[in-house]
Protein backbone atom coordinates (compact mmCIF):
# COMPACT_ATOMS: atom_id res chain seq x y z
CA UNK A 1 9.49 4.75 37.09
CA UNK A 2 7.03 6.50 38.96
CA UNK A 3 3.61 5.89 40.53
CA UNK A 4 0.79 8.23 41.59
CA UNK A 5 -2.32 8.15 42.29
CA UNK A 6 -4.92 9.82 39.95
CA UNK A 7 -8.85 10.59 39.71
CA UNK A 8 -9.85 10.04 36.13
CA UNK A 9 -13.47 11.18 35.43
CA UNK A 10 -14.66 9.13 32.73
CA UNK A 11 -16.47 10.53 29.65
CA UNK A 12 -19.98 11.21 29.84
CA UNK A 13 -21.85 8.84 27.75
CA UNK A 14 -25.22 9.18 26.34
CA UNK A 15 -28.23 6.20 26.50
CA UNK A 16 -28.79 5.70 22.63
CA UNK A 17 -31.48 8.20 22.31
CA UNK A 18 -31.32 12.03 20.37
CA UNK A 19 -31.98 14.22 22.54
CA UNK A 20 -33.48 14.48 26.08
CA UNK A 21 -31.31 13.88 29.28
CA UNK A 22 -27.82 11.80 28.86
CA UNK A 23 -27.18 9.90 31.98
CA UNK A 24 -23.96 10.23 33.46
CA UNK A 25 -21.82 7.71 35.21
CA UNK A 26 -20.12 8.11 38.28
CA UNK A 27 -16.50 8.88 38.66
CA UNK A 28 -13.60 6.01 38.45
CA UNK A 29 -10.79 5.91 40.91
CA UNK A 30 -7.50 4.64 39.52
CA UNK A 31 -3.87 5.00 39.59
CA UNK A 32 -1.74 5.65 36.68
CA UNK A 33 1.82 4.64 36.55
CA UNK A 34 4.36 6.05 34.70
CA UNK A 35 7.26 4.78 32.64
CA UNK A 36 10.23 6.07 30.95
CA UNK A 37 13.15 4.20 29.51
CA UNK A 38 16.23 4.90 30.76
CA UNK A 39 19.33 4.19 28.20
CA UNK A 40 17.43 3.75 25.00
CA UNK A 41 19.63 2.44 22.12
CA UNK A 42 21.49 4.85 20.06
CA UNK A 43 19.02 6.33 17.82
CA UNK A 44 16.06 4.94 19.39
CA UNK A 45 13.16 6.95 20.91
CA UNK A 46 12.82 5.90 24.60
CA UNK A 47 9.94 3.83 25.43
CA UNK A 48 7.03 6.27 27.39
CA UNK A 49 4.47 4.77 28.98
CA UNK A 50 1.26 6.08 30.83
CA UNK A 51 -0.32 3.24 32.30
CA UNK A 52 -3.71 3.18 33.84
CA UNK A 53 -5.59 1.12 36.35
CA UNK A 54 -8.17 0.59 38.93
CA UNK A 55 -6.08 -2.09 40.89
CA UNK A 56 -3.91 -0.90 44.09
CA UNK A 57 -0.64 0.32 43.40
CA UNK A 58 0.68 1.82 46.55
CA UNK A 59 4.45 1.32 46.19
CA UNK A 60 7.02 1.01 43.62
CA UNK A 61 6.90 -2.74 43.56
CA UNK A 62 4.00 -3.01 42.81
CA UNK A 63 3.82 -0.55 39.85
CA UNK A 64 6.57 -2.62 38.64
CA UNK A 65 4.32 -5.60 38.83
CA UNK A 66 1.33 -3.92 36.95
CA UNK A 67 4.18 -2.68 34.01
CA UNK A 68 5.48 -6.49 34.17
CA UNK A 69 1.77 -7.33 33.31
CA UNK A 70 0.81 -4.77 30.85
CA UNK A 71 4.11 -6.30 28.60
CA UNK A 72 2.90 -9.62 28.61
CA UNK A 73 -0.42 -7.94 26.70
CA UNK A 74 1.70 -8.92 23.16
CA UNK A 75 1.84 -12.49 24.04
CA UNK A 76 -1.86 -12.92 24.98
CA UNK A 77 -2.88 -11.40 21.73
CA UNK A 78 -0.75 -13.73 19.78
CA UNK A 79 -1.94 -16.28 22.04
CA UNK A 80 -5.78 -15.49 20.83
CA UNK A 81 -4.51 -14.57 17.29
CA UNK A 82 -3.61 -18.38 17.27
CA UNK A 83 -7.21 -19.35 18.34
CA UNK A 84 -8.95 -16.90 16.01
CA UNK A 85 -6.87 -16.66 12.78
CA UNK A 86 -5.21 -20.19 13.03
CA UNK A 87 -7.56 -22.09 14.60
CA UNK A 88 -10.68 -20.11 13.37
CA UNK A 89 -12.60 -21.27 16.69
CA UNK A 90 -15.06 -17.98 15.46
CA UNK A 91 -16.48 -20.31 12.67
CA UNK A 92 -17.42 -23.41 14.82
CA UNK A 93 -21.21 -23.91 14.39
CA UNK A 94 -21.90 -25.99 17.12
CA UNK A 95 -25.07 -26.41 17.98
CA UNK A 96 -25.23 -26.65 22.17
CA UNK A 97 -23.30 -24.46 24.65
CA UNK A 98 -21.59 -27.59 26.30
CA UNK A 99 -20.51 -29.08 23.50
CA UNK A 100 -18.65 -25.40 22.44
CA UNK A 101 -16.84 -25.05 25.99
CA UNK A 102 -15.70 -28.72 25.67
CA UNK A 103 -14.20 -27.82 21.58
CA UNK A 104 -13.05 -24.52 22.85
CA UNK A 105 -11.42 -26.17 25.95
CA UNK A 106 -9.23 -28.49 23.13
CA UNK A 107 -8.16 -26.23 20.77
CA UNK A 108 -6.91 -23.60 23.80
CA UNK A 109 -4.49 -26.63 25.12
CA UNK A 110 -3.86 -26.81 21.35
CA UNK A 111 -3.12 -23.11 20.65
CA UNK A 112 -1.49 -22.65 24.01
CA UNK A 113 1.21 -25.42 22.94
CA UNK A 114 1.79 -24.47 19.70
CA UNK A 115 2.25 -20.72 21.45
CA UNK A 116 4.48 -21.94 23.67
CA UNK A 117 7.02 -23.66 21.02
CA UNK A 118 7.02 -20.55 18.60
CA UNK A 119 7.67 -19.02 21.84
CA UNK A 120 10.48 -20.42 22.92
CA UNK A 121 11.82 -20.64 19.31
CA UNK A 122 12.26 -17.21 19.20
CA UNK A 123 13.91 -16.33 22.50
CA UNK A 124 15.90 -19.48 23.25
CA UNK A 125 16.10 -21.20 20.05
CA UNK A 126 19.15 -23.67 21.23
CA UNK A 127 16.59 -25.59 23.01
CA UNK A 128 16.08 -29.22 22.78
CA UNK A 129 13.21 -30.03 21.22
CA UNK A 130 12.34 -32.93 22.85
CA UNK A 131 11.77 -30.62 25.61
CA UNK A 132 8.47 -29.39 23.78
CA UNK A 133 7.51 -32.59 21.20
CA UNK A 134 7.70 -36.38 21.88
CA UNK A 135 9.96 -38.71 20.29
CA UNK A 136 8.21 -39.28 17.16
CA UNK A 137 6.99 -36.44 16.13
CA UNK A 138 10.49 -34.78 15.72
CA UNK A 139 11.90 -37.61 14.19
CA UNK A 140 8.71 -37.62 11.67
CA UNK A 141 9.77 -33.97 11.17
CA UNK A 142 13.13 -34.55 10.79
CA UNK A 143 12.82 -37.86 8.00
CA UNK A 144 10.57 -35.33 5.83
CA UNK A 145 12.76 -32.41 6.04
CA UNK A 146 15.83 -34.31 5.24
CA UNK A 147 16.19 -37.41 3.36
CA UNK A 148 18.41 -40.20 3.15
CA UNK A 149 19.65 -38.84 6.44
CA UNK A 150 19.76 -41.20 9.53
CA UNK A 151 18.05 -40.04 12.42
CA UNK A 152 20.50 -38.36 15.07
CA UNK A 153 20.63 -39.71 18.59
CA UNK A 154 20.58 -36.04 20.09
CA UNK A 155 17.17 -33.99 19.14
CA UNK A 156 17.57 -31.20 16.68
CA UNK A 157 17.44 -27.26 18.91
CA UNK A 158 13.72 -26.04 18.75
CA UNK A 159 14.41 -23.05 16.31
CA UNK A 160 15.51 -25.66 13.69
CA UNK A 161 12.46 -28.08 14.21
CA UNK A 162 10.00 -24.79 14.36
CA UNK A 163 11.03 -23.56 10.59
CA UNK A 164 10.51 -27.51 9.76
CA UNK A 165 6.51 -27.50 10.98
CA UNK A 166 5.96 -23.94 9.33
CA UNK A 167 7.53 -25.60 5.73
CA UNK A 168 4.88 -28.13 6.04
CA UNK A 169 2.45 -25.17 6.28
CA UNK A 170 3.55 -23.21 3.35
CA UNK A 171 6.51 -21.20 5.08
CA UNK A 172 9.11 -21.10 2.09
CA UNK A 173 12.07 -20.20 4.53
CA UNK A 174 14.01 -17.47 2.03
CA UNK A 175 16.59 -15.67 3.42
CA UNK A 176 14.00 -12.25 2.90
CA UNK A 177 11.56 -13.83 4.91
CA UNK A 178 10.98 -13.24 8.55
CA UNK A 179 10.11 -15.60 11.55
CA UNK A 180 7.15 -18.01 10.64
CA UNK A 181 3.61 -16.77 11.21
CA UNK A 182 1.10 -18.07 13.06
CA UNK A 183 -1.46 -19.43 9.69
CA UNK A 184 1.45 -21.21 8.20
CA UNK A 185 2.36 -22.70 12.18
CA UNK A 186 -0.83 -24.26 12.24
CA UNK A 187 -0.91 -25.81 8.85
CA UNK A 188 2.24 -27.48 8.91
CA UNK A 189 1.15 -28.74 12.83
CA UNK A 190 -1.82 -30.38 11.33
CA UNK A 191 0.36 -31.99 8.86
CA UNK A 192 2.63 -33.07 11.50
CA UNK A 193 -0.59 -34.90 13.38
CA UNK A 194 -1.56 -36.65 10.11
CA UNK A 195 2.04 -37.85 9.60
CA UNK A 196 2.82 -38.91 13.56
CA UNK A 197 -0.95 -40.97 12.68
CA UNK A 198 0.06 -42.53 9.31
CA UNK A 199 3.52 -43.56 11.43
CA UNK A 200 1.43 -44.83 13.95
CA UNK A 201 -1.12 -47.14 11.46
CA UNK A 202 2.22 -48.40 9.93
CA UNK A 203 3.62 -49.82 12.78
CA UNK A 204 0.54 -51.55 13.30
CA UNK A 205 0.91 -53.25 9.54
């Protein structure tokens, strides 16, 4: 990896108008940072990356740091994919500005949970899941995604309990079929709330 500094003169843009004068704006200092993979699988193109930005990197450090950033991009687009696509937040028709913030403010704990589990699914699936959901909830999941089986006394791994919420979404699970999405996710999670509630009202019958 290496990191230089660079002048990159932006574009001139016009105002909106045909003709006449088209304002230009001024120059933009930044650094670009450069990456190449070294030891790319067999068959594999290596990875090339020409990074650009207008924060400080004076040092190998911390162009590593700005590259470390830059490939977490992925999981905050999945993170908003969550909130947009899942969630739909984009269709909430609130009325007031306050009362948005506070709905927004819920379903972004929401989203970044249900993030986090799919997660940690996928790159550590072994996981305990009672790490990530309370007591009953997996054991709701688990009584619905196999019956006439008693509950075990240690939690399910997280990858198991993660294909459980998307079937309760729609995810059919085939072998053909790759990791749950996001749409089916959310479904089956609002199925899990509405059975962890009816669990909860029969206790108190």
């Amino acid at each position: 990896m290496e990191a230089k500094d660079v002048a990159v003169r932006q574009p001139v843009v016009g105002d909106g108008t045909r003709g006449g004068d088209r304002p230009e704006l001024p120059d933009i200092e930044m650094q670009a940072v450069y990456v190449l993979e070294k030891n790319s699988p067999d068959g594999e193109e290596a990875i090339e990356w020409m990074l650009l930005t207008n924060l400080p990197v004076m040092s190998y450090e911390e162009a590593c740091e700005k590259v470390l950033w830059y490939s977490l991009r992925w999981r905050i687009e999945m993170y908003f994919k969550v909130l947009k696509s899942g969630f739909r937040v984009e269709s909430c028709r609130l009325g007031h500005a306050d009362r948005l913030a506070r709905y927004l403010t819920v379903m972004s704990i929401v989203a970044w949970r249900l993030f986090m589990i799919t997660l940690i699914a996928r790159t550590d699936p072994a996981t305990p899941c009672s790490t990530l959901l309370t007591d009953q909830e997996w054991k709701v999941l688990f009584l619905h995604a196999n019956t006439n089986k008693p509950i075990p006394r240690k939690p399910p791994a997280i990858g198991t309990v993660v294909i459980w919420i998307a079937k309760l979404g729609g995810y059919l699970a085939r072998k053909s079929d790759g990791p749950p999405g996001t749409i089916s996710l959310w479904r089956g999670w609002k199925r899990l709330v509405d059975l962890s509630e009816g669990l909860k009202l029969a206790d108190q019958l």
